[in-house]
N, C-alpha and C. Protein backbone atom coordinates (compact mmCIF):
# COMPACT_ATOMS: atom_id res chain seq x y z
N UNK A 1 -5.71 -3.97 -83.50
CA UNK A 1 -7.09 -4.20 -83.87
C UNK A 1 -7.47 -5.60 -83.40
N UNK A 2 -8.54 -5.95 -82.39
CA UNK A 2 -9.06 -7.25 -82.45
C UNK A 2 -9.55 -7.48 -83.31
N UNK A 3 -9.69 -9.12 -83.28
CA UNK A 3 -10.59 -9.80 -84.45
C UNK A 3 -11.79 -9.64 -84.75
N UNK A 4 -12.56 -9.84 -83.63
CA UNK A 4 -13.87 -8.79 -84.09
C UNK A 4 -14.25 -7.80 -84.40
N UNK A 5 -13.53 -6.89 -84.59
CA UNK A 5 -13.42 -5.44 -85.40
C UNK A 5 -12.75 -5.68 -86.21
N UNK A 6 -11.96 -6.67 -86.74
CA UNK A 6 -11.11 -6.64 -88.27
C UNK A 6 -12.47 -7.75 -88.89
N UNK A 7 -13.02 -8.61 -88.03
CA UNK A 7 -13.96 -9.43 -89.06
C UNK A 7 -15.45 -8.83 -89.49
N UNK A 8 -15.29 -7.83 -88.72
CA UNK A 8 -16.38 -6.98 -88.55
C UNK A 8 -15.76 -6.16 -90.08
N UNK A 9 -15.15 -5.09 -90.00
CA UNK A 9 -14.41 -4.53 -91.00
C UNK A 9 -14.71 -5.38 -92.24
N UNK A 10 -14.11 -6.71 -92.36
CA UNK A 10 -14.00 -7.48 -93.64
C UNK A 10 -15.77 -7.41 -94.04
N UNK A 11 -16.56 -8.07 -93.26
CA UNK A 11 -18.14 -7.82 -93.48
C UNK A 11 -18.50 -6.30 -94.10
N UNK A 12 -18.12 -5.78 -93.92
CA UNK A 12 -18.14 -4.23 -93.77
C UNK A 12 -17.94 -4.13 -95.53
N UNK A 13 -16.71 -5.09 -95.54
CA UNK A 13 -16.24 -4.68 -97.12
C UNK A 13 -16.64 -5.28 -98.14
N UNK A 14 -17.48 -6.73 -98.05
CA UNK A 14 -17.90 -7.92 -98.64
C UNK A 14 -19.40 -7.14 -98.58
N UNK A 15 -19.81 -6.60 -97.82
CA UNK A 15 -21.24 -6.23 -97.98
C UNK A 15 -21.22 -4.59 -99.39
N UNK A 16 -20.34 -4.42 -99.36
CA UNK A 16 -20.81 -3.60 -100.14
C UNK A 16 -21.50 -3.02 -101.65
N UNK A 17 -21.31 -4.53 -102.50
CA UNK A 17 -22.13 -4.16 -103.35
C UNK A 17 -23.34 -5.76 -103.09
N UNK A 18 -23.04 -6.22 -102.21
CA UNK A 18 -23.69 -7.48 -101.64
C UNK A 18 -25.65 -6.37 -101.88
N UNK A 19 -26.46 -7.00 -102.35
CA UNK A 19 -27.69 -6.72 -101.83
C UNK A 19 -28.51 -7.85 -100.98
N UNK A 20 -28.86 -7.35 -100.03
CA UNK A 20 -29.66 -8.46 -99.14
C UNK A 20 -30.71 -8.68 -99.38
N UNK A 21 -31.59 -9.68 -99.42
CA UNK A 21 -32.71 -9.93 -99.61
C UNK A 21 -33.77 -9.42 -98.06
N UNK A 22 -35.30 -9.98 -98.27
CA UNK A 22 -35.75 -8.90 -97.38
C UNK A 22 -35.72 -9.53 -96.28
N UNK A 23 -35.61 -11.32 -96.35
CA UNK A 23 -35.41 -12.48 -95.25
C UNK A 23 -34.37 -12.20 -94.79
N UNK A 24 -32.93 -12.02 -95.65
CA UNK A 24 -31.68 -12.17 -94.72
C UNK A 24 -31.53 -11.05 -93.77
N UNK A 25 -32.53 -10.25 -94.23
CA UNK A 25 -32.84 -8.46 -93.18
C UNK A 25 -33.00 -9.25 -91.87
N UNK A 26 -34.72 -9.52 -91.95
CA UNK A 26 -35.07 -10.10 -91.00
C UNK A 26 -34.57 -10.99 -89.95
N UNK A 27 -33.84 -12.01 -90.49
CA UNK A 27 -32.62 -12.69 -90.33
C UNK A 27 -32.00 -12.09 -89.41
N UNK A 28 -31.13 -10.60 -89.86
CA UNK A 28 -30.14 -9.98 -89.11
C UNK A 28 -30.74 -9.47 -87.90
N UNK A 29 -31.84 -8.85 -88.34
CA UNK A 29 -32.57 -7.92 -86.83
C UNK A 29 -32.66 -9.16 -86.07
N UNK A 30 -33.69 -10.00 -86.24
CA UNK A 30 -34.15 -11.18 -85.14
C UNK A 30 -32.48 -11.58 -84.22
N UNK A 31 -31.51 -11.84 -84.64
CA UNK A 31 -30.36 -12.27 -84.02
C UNK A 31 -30.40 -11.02 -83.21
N UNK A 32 -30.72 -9.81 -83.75
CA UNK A 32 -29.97 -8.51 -83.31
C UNK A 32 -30.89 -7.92 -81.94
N UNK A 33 -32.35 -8.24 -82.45
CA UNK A 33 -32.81 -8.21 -81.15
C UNK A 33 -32.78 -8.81 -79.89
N UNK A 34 -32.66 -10.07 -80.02
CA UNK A 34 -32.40 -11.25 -79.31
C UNK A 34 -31.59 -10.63 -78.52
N UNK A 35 -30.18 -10.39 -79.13
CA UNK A 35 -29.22 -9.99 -78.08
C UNK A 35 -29.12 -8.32 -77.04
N UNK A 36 -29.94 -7.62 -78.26
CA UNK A 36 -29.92 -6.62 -77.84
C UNK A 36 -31.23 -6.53 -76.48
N UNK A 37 -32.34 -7.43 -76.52
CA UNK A 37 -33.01 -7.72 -75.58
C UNK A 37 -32.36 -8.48 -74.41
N UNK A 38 -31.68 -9.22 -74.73
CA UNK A 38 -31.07 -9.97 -73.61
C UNK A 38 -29.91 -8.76 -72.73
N UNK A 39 -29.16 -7.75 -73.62
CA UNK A 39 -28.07 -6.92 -73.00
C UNK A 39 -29.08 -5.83 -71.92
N UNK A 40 -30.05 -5.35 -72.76
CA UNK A 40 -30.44 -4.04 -71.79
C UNK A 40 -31.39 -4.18 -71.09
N UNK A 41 -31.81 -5.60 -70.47
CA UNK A 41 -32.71 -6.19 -69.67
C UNK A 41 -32.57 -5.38 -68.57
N UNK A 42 -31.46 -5.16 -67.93
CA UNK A 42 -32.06 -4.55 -66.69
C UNK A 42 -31.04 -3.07 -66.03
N UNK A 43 -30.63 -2.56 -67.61
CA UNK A 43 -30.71 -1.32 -67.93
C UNK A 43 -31.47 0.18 -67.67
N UNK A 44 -31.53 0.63 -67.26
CA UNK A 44 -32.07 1.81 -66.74
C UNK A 44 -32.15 3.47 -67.90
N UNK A 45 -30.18 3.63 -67.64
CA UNK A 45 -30.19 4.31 -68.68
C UNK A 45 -29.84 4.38 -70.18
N UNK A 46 -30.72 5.46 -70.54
CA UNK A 46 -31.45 5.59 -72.11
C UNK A 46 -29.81 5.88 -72.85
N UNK A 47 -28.47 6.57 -72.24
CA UNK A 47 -27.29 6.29 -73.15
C UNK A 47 -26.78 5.12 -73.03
N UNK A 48 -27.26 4.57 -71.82
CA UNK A 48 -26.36 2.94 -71.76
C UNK A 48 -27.15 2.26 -72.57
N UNK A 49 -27.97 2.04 -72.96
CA UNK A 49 -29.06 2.18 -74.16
C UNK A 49 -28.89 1.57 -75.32
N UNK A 50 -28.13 2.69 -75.10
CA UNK A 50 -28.28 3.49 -76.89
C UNK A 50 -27.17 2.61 -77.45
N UNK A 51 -26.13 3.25 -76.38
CA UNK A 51 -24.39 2.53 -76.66
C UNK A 51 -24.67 0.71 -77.04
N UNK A 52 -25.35 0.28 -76.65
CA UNK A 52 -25.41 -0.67 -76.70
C UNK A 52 -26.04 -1.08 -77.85
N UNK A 53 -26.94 -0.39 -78.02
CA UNK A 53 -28.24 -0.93 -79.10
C UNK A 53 -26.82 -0.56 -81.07
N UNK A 54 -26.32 0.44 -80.43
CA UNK A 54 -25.49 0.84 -81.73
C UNK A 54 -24.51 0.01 -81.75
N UNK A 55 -23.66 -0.66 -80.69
CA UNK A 55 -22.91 -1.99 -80.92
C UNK A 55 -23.11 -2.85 -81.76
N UNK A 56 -24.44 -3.31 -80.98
CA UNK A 56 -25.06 -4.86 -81.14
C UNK A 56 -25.73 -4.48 -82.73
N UNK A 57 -26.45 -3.35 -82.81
CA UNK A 57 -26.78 -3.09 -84.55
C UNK A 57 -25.80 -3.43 -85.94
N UNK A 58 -24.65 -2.16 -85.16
CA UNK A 58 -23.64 -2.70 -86.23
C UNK A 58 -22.91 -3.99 -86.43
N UNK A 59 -22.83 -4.60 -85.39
CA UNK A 59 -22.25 -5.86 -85.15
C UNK A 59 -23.17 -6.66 -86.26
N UNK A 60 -24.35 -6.98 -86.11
CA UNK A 60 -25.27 -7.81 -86.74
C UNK A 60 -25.47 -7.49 -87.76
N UNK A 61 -25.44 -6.11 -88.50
CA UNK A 61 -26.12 -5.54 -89.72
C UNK A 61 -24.86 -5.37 -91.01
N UNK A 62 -24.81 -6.09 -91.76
CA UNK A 62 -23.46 -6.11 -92.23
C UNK A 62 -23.28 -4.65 -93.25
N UNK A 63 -24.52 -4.22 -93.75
CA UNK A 63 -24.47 -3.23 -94.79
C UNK A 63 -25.23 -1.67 -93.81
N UNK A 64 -24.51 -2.01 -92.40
CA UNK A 64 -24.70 -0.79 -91.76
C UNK A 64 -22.80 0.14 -91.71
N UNK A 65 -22.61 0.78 -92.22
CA UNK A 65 -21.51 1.43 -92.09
C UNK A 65 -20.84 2.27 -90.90
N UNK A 66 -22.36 3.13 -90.31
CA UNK A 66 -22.06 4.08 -89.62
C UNK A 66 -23.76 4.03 -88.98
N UNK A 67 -23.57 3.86 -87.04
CA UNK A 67 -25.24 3.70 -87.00
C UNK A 67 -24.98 4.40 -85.25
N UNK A 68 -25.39 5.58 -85.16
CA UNK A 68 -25.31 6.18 -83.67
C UNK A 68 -26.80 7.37 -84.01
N UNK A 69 -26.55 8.11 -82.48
CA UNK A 69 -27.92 8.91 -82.40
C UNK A 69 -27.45 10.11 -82.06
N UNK A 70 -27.93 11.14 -82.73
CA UNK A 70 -27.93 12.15 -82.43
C UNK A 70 -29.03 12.93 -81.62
N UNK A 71 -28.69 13.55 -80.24
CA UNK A 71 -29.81 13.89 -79.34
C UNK A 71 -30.15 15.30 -79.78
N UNK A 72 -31.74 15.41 -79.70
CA UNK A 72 -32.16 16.68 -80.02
C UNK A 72 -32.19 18.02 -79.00
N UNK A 73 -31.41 19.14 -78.79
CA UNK A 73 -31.06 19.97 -78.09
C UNK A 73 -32.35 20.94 -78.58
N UNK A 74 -32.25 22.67 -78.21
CA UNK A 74 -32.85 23.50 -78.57
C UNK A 74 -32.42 24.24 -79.96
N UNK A 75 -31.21 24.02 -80.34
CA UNK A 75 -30.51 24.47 -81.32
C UNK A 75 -29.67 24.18 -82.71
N UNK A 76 -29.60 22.67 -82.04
CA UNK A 76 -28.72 21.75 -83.13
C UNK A 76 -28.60 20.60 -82.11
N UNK A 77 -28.45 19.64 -83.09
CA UNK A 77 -28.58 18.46 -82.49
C UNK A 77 -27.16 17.64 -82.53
N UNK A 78 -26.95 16.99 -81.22
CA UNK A 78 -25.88 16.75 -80.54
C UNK A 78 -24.96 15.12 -80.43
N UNK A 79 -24.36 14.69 -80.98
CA UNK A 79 -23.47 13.46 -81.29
C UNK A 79 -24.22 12.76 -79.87
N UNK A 80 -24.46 11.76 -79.93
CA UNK A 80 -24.52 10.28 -79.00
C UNK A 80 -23.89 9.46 -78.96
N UNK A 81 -23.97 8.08 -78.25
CA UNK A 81 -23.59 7.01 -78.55
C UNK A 81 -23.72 6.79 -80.36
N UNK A 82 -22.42 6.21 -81.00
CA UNK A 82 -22.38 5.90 -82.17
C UNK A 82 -20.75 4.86 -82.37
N UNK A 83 -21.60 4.31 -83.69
CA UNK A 83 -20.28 3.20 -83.76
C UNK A 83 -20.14 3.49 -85.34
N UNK A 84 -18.76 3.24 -85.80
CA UNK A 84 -18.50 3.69 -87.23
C UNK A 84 -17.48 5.27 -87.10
N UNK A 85 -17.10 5.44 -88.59
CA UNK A 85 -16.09 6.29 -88.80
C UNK A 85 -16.72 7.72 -87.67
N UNK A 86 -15.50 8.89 -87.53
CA UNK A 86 -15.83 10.11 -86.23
C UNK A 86 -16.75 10.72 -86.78
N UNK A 87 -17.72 11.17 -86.22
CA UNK A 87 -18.89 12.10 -86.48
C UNK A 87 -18.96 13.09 -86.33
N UNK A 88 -20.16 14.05 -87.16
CA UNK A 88 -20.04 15.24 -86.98
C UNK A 88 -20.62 15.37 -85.36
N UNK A 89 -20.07 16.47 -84.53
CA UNK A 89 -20.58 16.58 -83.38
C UNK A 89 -21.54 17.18 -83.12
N UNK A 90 -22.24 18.40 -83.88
CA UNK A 90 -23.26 18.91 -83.62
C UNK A 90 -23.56 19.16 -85.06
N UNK A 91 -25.08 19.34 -85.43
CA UNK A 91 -25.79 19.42 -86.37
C UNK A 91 -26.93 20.04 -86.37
N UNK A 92 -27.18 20.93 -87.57
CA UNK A 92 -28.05 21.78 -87.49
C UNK A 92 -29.59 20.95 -87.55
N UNK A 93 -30.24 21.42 -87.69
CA UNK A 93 -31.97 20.99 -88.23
C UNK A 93 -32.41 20.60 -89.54
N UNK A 94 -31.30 21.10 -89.81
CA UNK A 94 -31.23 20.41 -91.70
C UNK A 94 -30.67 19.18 -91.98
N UNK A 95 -30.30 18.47 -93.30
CA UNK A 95 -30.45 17.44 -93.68
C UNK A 95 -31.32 16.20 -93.51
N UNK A 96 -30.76 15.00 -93.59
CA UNK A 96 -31.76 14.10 -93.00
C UNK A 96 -32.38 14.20 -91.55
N UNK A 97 -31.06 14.20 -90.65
CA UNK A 97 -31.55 14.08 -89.29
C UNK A 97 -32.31 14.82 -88.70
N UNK A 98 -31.64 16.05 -89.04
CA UNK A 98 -33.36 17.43 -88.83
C UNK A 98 -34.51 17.46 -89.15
N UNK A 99 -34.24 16.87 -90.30
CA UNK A 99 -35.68 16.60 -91.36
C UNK A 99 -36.38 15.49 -90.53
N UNK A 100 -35.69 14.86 -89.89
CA UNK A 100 -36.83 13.37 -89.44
C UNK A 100 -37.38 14.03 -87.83
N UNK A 101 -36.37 14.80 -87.65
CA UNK A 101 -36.82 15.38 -85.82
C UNK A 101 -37.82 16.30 -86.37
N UNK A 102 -37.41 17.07 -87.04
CA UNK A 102 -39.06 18.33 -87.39
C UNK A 102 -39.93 17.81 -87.48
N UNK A 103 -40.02 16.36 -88.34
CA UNK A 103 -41.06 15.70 -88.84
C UNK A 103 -41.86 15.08 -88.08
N UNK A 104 -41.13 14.67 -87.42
CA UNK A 104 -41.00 13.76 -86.03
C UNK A 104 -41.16 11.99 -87.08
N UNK A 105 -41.09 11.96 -87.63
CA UNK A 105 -41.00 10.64 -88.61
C UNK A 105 -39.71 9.98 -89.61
N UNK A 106 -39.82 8.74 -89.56
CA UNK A 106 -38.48 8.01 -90.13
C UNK A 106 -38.41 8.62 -91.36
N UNK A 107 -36.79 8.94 -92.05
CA UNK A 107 -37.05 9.15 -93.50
C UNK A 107 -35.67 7.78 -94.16
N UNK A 108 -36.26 7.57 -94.98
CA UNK A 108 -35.16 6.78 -95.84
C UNK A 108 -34.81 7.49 -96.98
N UNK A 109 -33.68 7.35 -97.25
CA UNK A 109 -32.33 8.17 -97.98
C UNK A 109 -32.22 6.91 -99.24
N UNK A 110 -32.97 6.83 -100.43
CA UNK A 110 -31.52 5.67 -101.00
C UNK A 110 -30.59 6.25 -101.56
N UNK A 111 -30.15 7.50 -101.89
CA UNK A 111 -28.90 8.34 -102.10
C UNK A 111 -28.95 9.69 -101.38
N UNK A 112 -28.17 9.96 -100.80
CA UNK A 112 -28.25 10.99 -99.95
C UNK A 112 -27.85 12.12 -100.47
N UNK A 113 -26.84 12.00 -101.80
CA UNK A 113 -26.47 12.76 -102.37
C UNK A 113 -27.07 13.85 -103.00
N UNK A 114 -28.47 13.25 -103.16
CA UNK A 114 -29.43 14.07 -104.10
C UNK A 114 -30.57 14.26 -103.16
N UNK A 115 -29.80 14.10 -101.40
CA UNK A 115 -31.08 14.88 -100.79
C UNK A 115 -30.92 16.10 -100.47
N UNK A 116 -31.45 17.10 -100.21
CA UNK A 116 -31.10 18.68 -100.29
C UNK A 116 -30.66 18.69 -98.64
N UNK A 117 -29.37 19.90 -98.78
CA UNK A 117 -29.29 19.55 -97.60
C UNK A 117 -28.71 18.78 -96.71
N UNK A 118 -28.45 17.71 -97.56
CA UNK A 118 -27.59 16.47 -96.44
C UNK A 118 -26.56 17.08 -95.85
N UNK A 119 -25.83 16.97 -94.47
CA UNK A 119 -24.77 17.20 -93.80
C UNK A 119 -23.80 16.11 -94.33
N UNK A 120 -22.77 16.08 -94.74
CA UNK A 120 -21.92 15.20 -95.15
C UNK A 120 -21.15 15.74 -93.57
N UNK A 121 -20.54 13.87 -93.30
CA UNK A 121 -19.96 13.52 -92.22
C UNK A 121 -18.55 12.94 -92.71
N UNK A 122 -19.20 11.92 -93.48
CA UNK A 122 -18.46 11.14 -93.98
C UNK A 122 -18.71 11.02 -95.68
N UNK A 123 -17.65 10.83 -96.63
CA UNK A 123 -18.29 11.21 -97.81
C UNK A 123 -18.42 9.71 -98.69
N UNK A 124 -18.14 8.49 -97.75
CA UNK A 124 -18.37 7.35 -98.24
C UNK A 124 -19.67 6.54 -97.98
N UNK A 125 -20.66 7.24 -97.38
CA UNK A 125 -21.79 7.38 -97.23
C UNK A 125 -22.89 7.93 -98.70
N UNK A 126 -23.33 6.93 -98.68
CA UNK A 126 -24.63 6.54 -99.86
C UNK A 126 -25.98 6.88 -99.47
N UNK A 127 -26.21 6.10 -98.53
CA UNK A 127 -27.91 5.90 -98.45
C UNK A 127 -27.70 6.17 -96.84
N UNK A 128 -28.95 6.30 -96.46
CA UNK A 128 -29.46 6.23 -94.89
C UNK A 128 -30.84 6.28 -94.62
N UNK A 129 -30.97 5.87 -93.02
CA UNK A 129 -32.79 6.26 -92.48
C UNK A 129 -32.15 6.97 -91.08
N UNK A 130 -33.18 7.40 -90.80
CA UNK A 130 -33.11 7.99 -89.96
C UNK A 130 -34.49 7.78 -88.60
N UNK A 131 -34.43 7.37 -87.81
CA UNK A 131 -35.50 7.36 -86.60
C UNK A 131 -35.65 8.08 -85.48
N UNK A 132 -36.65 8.75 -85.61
CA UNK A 132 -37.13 9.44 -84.21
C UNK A 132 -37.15 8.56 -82.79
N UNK A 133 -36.90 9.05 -81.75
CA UNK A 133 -36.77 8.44 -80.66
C UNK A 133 -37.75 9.45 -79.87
N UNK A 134 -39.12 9.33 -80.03
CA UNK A 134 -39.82 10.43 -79.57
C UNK A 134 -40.71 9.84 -77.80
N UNK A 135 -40.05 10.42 -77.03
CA UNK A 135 -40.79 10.56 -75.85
C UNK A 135 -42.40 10.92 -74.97
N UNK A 136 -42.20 11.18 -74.02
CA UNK A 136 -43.19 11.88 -73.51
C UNK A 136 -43.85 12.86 -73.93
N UNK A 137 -44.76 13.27 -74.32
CA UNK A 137 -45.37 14.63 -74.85
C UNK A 137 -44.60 14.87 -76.18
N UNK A 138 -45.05 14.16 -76.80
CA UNK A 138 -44.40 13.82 -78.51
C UNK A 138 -43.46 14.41 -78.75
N UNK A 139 -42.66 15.12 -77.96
CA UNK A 139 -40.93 15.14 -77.88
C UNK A 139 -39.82 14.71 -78.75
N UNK A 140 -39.20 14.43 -79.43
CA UNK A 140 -37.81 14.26 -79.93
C UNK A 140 -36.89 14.06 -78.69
N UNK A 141 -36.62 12.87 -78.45
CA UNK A 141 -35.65 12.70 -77.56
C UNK A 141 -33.97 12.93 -78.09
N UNK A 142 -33.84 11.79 -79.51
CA UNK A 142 -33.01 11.73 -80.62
C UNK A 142 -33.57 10.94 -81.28
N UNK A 143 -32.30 11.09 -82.25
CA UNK A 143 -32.69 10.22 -83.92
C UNK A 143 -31.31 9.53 -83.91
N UNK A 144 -32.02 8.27 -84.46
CA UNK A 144 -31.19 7.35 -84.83
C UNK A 144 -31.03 7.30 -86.09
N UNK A 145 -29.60 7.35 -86.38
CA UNK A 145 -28.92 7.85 -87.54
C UNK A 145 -27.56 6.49 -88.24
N UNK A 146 -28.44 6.20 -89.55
CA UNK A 146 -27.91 4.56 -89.73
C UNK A 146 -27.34 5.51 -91.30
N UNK A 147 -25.90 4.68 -91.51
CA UNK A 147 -25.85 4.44 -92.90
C UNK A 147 -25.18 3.97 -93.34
N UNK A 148 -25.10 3.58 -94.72
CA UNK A 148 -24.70 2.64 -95.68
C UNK A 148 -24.21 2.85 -96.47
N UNK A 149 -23.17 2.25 -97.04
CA UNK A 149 -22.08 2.85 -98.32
C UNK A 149 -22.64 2.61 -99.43
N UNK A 150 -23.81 1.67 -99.63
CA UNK A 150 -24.54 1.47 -100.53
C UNK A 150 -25.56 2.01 -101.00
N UNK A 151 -26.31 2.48 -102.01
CA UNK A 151 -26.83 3.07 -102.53
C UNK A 151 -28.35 2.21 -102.04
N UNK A 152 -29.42 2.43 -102.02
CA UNK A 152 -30.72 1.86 -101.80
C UNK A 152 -30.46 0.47 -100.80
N UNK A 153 -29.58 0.60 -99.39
CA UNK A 153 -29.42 -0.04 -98.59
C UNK A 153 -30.88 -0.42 -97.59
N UNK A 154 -31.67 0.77 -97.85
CA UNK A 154 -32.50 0.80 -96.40
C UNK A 154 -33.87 0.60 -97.18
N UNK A 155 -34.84 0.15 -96.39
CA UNK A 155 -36.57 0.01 -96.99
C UNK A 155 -36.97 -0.48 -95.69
N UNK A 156 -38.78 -0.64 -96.04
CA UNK A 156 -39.72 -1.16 -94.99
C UNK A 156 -39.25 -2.10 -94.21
N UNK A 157 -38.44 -3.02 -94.60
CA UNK A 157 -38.27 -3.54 -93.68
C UNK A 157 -37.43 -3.16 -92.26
N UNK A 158 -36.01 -2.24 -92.45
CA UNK A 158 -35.51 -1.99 -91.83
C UNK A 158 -36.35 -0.65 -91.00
N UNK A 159 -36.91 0.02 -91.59
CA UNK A 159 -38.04 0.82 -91.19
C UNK A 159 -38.97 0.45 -90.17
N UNK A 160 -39.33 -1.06 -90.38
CA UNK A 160 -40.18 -1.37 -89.26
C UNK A 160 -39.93 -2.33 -88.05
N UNK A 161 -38.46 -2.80 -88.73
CA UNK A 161 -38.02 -3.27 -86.93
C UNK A 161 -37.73 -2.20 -86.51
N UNK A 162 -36.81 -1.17 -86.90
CA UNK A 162 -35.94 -0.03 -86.11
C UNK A 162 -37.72 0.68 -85.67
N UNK A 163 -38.75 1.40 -86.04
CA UNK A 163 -39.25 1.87 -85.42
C UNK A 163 -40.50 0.89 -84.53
N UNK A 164 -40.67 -0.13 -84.90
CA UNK A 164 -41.68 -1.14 -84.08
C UNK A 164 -40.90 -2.24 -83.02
N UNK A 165 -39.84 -2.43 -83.28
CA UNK A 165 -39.07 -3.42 -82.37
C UNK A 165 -38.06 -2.62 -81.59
N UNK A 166 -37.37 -1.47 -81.98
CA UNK A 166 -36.24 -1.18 -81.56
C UNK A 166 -36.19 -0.04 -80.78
N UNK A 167 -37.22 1.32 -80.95
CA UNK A 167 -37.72 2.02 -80.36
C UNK A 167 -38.13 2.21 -79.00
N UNK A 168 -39.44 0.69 -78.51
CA UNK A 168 -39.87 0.89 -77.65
C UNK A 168 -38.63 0.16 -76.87
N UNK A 169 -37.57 -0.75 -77.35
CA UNK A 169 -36.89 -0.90 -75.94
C UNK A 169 -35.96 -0.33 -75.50
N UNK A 170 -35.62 0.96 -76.45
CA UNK A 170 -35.42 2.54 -75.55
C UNK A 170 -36.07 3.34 -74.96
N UNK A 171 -37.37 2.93 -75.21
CA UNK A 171 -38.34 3.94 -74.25
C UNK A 171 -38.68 3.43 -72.80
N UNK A 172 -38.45 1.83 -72.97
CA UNK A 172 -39.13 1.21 -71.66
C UNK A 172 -38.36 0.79 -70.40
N UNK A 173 -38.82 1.73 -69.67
CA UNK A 173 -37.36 2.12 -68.73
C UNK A 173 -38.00 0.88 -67.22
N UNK A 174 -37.02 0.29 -66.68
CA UNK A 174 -37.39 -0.84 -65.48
C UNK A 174 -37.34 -0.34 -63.71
């Protein structure tokens, strides 16, 4: 194990009943964009992207557990770039992540347990959001699929960098 994945890990474990305030959020994204703007500057493709954007997320976000995308197929929707424990590989239209592609809109989870439906992946998973990655002709490209071992991890704030800051610099191709 390198050190940055064991110090990463330790964050991982110190954050967990840690609650963040809504500055130290802000805090995290601003670093997180920064870099993540500086990596996919002259990036093309939307998985080299992604892979990246889910690095640099989890890296920065300490009370992110598990944060990759699942792409929307015709039938069930399909594992992406993701960082955190192995994932389910394909997924139906149900739970959160279905629920936000049908919707075509973010949903936040603060217990997932008591959402109908949830796909359990992982069962140390609490809370989550979920973001549309919607394209051309209001499309579902994928959903970005974040979560947290903590119970009421996610709100507006993380809601509105991930869909106002983080979105368009997967959509904006050079």
């Amino acid at each position: 194990m390198d050190s940055d994945n064991f110090s990463n890990d330790l964050n991982q474990d110190s954050s967990l009943t840690k609650i963040f305030s809504s500055d130290e959020k802000i805090e995290f994204y601003n670093r997180a964009l920064e870099e993540i703007k500086e990596r996919v500057n002259e990036i093309d493709s939307l998985v080299s992207k992604m892979a990246t954007v889910v690095s640099v997320l989890r890296t920065h976000l300490p009370y992110y557990f598990w944060c990759g995308f699942y792409f929307a197929e015709e039938d069930e929707m399909v594992i992406g770039p993701y960082q955190g424990s192995t994932a389910c590989a394909n997924i139906g239209y149900q739970g959160v992540c279905g629920t936000a592609a049908k919707k075509k809109e973010s949903i936040i989870v603060p217990n997932v347990h008591e959402f109908p439906g949830h796909i359990v992946c992982d069962e140390r998973s609490n809370s989550e959001i979920v973001v549309p990655l919607i394209g051309e002709n209001d499309m579902v490209i994928a959903v970005l699929d974040i979560d947290s071992t903590r119970l009421k991890a996610f709100d507006d704030v993380d809601k509105d960098f991930l869909e106002k800051e983080l979105m368009p610099i997967l959509l904006n191709s050079h």
